[in-house]
N, C-alpha and C. Protein backbone atom coordinates (compact mmCIF):
# COMPACT_ATOMS: atom_id res chain seq x y z
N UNK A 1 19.34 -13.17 -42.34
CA UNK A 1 19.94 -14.43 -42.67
C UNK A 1 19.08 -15.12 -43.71
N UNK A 2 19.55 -15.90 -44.39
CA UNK A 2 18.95 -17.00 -45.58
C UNK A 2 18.85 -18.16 -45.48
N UNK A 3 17.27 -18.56 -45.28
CA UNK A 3 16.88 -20.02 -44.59
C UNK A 3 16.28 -20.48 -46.02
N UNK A 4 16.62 -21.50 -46.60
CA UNK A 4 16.44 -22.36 -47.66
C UNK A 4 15.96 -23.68 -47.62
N UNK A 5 14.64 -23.80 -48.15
CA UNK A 5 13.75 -24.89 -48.01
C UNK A 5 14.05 -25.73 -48.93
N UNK A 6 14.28 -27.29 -49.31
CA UNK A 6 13.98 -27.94 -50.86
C UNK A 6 13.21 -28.87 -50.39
N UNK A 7 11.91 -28.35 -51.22
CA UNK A 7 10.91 -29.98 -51.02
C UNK A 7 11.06 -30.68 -52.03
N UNK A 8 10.58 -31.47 -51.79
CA UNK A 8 10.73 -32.77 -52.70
C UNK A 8 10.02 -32.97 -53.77
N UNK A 9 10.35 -33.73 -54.74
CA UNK A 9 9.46 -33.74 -55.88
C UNK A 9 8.00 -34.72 -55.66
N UNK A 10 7.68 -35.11 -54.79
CA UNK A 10 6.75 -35.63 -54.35
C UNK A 10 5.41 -34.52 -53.80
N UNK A 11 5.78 -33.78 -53.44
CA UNK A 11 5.13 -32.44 -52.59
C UNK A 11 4.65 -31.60 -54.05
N UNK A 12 6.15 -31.41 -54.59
CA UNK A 12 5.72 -30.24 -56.04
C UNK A 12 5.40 -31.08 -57.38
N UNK A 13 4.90 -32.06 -57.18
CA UNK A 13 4.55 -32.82 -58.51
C UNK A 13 5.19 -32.84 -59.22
N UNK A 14 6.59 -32.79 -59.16
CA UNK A 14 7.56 -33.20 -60.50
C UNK A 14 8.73 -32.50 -59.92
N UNK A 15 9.47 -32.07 -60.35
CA UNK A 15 10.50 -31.29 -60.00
C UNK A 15 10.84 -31.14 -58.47
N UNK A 16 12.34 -31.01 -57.80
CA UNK A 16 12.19 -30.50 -56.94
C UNK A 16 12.13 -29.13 -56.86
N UNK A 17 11.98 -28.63 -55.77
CA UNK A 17 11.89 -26.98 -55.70
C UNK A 17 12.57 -26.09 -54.36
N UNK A 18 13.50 -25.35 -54.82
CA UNK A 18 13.75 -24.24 -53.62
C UNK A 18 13.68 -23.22 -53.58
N UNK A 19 13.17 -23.12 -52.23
CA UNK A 19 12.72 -21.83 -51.55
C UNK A 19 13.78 -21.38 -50.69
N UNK A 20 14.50 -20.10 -51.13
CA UNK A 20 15.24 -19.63 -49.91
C UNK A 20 14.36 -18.26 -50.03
N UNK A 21 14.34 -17.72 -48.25
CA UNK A 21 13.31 -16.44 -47.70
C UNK A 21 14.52 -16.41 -47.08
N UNK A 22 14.69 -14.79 -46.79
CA UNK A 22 15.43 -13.55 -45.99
C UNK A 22 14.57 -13.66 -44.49
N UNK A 23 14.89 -13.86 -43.76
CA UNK A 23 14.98 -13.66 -42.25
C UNK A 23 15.82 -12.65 -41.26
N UNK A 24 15.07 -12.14 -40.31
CA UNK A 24 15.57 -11.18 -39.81
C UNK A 24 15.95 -11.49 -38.56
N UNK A 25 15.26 -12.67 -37.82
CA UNK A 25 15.12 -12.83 -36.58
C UNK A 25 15.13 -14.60 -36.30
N UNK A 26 15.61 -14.88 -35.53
CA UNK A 26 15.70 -16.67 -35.35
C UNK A 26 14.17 -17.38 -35.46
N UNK A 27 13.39 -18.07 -35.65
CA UNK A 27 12.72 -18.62 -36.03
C UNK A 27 12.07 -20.06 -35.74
N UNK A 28 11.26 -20.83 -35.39
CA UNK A 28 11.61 -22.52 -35.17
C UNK A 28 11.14 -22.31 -36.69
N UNK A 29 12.07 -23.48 -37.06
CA UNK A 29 11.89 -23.83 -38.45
C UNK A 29 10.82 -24.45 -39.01
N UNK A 30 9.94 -25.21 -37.99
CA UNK A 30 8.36 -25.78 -38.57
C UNK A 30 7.59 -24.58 -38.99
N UNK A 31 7.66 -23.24 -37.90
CA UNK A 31 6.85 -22.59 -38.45
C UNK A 31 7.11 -21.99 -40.20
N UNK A 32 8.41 -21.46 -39.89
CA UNK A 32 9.03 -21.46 -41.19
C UNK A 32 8.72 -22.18 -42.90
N UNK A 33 8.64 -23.80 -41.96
CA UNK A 33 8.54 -24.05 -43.33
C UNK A 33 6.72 -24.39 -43.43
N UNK A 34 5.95 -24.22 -42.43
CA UNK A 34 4.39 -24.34 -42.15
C UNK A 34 4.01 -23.29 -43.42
N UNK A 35 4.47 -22.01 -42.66
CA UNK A 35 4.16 -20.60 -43.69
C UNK A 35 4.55 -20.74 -45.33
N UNK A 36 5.68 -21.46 -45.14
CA UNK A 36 6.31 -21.47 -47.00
C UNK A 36 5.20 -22.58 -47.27
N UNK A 37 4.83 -23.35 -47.01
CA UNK A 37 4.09 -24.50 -47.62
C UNK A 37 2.44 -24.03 -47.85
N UNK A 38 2.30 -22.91 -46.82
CA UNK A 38 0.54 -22.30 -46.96
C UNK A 38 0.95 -21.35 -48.21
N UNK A 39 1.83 -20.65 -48.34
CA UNK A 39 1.97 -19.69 -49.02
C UNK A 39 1.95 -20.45 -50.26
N UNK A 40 2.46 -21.47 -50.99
CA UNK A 40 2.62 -22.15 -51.65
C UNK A 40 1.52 -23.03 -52.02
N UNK A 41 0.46 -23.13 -51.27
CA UNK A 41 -0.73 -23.22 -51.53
C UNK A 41 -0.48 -25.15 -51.82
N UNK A 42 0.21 -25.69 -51.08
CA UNK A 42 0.32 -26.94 -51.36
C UNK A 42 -0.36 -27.75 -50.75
N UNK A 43 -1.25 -28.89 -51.26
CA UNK A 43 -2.28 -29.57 -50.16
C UNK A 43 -1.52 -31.04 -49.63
N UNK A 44 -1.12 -29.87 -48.34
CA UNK A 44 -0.40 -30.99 -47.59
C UNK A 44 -0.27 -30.65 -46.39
N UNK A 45 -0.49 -31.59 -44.58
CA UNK A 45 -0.24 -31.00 -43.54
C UNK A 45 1.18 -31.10 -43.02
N UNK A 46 1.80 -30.10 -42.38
CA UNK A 46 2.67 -30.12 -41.54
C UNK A 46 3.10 -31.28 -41.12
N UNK A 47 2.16 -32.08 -40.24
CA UNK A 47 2.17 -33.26 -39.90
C UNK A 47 2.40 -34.73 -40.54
N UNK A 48 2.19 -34.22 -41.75
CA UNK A 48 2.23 -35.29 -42.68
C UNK A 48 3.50 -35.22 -43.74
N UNK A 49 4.72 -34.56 -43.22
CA UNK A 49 6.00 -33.96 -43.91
C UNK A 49 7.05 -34.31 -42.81
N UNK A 50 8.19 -34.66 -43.32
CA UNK A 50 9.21 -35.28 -42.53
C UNK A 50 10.34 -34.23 -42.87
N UNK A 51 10.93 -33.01 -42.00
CA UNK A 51 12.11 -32.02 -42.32
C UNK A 51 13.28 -32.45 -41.53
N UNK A 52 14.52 -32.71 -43.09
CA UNK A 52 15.40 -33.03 -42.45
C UNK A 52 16.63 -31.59 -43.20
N UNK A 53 17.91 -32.10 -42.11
CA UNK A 53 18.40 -31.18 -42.47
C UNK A 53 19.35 -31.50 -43.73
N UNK A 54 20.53 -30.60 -44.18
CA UNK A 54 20.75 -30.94 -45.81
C UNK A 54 21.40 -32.25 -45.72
N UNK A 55 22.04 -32.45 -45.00
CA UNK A 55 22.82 -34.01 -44.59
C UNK A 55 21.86 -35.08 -43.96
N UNK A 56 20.62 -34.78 -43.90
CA UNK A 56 19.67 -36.18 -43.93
C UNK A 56 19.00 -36.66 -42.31
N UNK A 57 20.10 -35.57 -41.90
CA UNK A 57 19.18 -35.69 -40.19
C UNK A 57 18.06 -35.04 -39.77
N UNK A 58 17.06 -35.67 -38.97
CA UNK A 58 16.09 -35.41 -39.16
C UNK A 58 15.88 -33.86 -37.78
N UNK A 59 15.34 -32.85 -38.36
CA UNK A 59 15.29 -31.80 -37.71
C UNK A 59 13.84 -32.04 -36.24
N UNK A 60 14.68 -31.52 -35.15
CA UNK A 60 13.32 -31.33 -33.83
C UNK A 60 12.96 -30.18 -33.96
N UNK A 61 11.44 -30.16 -33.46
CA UNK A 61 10.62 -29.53 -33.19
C UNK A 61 11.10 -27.96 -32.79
N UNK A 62 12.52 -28.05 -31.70
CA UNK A 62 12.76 -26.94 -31.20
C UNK A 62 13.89 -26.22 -31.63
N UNK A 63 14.65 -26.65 -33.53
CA UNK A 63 15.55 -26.47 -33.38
C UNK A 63 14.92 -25.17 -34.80
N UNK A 64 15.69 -23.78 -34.79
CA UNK A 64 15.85 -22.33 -35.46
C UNK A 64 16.27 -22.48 -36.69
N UNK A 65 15.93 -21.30 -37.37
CA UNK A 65 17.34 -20.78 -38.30
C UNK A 65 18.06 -20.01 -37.92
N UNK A 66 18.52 -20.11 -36.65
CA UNK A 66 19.72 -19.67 -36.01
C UNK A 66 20.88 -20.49 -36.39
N UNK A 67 20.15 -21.99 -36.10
CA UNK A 67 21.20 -22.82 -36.05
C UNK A 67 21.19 -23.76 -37.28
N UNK A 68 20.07 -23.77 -38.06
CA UNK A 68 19.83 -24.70 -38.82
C UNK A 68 19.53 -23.85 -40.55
N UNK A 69 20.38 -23.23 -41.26
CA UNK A 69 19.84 -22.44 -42.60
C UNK A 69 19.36 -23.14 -43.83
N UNK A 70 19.81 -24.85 -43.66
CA UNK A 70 18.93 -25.46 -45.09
C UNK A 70 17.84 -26.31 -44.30
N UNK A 71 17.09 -26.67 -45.03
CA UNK A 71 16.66 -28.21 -44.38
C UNK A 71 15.56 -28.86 -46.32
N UNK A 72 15.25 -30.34 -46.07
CA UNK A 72 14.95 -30.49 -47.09
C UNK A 72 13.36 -31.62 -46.62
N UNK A 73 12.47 -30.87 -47.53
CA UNK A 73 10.99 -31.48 -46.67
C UNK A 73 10.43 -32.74 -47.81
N UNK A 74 10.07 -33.29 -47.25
CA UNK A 74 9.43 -34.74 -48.17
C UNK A 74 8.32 -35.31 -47.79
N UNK A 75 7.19 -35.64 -47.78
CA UNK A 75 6.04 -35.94 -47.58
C UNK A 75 6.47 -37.59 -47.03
N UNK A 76 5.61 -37.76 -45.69
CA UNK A 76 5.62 -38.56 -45.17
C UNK A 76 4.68 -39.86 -45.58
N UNK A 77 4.96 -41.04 -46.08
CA UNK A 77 3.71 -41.62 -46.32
C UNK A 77 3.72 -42.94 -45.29
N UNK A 78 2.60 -43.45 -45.23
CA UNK A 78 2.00 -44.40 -44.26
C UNK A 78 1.01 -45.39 -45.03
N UNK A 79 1.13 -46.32 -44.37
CA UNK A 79 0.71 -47.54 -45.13
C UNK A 79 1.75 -48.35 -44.47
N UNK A 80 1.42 -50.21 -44.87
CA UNK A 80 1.73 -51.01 -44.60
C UNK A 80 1.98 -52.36 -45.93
């Protein structure tokens, strides 16, 4: 199956960018997109990224690419 990442242009310094990877097997999608983001060599934590899905809802912890094949990641910021 074809699970397709778009981060945000905030994450890739200009542009947005997508990643779709071939999958063989269901997946939780943090790890998913954990691995695309190390691989990608981007200095940013997991934790500090908000994945929603392509319509803007925000994806849980326990949900696959079984059930879930886009989602779109954006760096979380904090401050007041």
């Amino acid at each position: 199956m074809e699970f397709c990442i778009e981060l945000s242009s905030s994450l890739t310094r200009g542009d947005k960018k997508r990643q779709c990877i071939e999958l063989e097997e269901c997946r939780p999608i943090y790890a998913v997109v954990d691995k695309v983001i190390r691989e990608l060599k981007l200095p940013v934590n997991l934790e500090n990224l908000v994945i929603l899905t392509d319509i803007g809802n925000p994806v849980k912890p326990e949900e696959d690419v079984c059930r879930i094949h886009e989602v779109v990641v954006i760096k979380a910021f904090s401050g007041g």
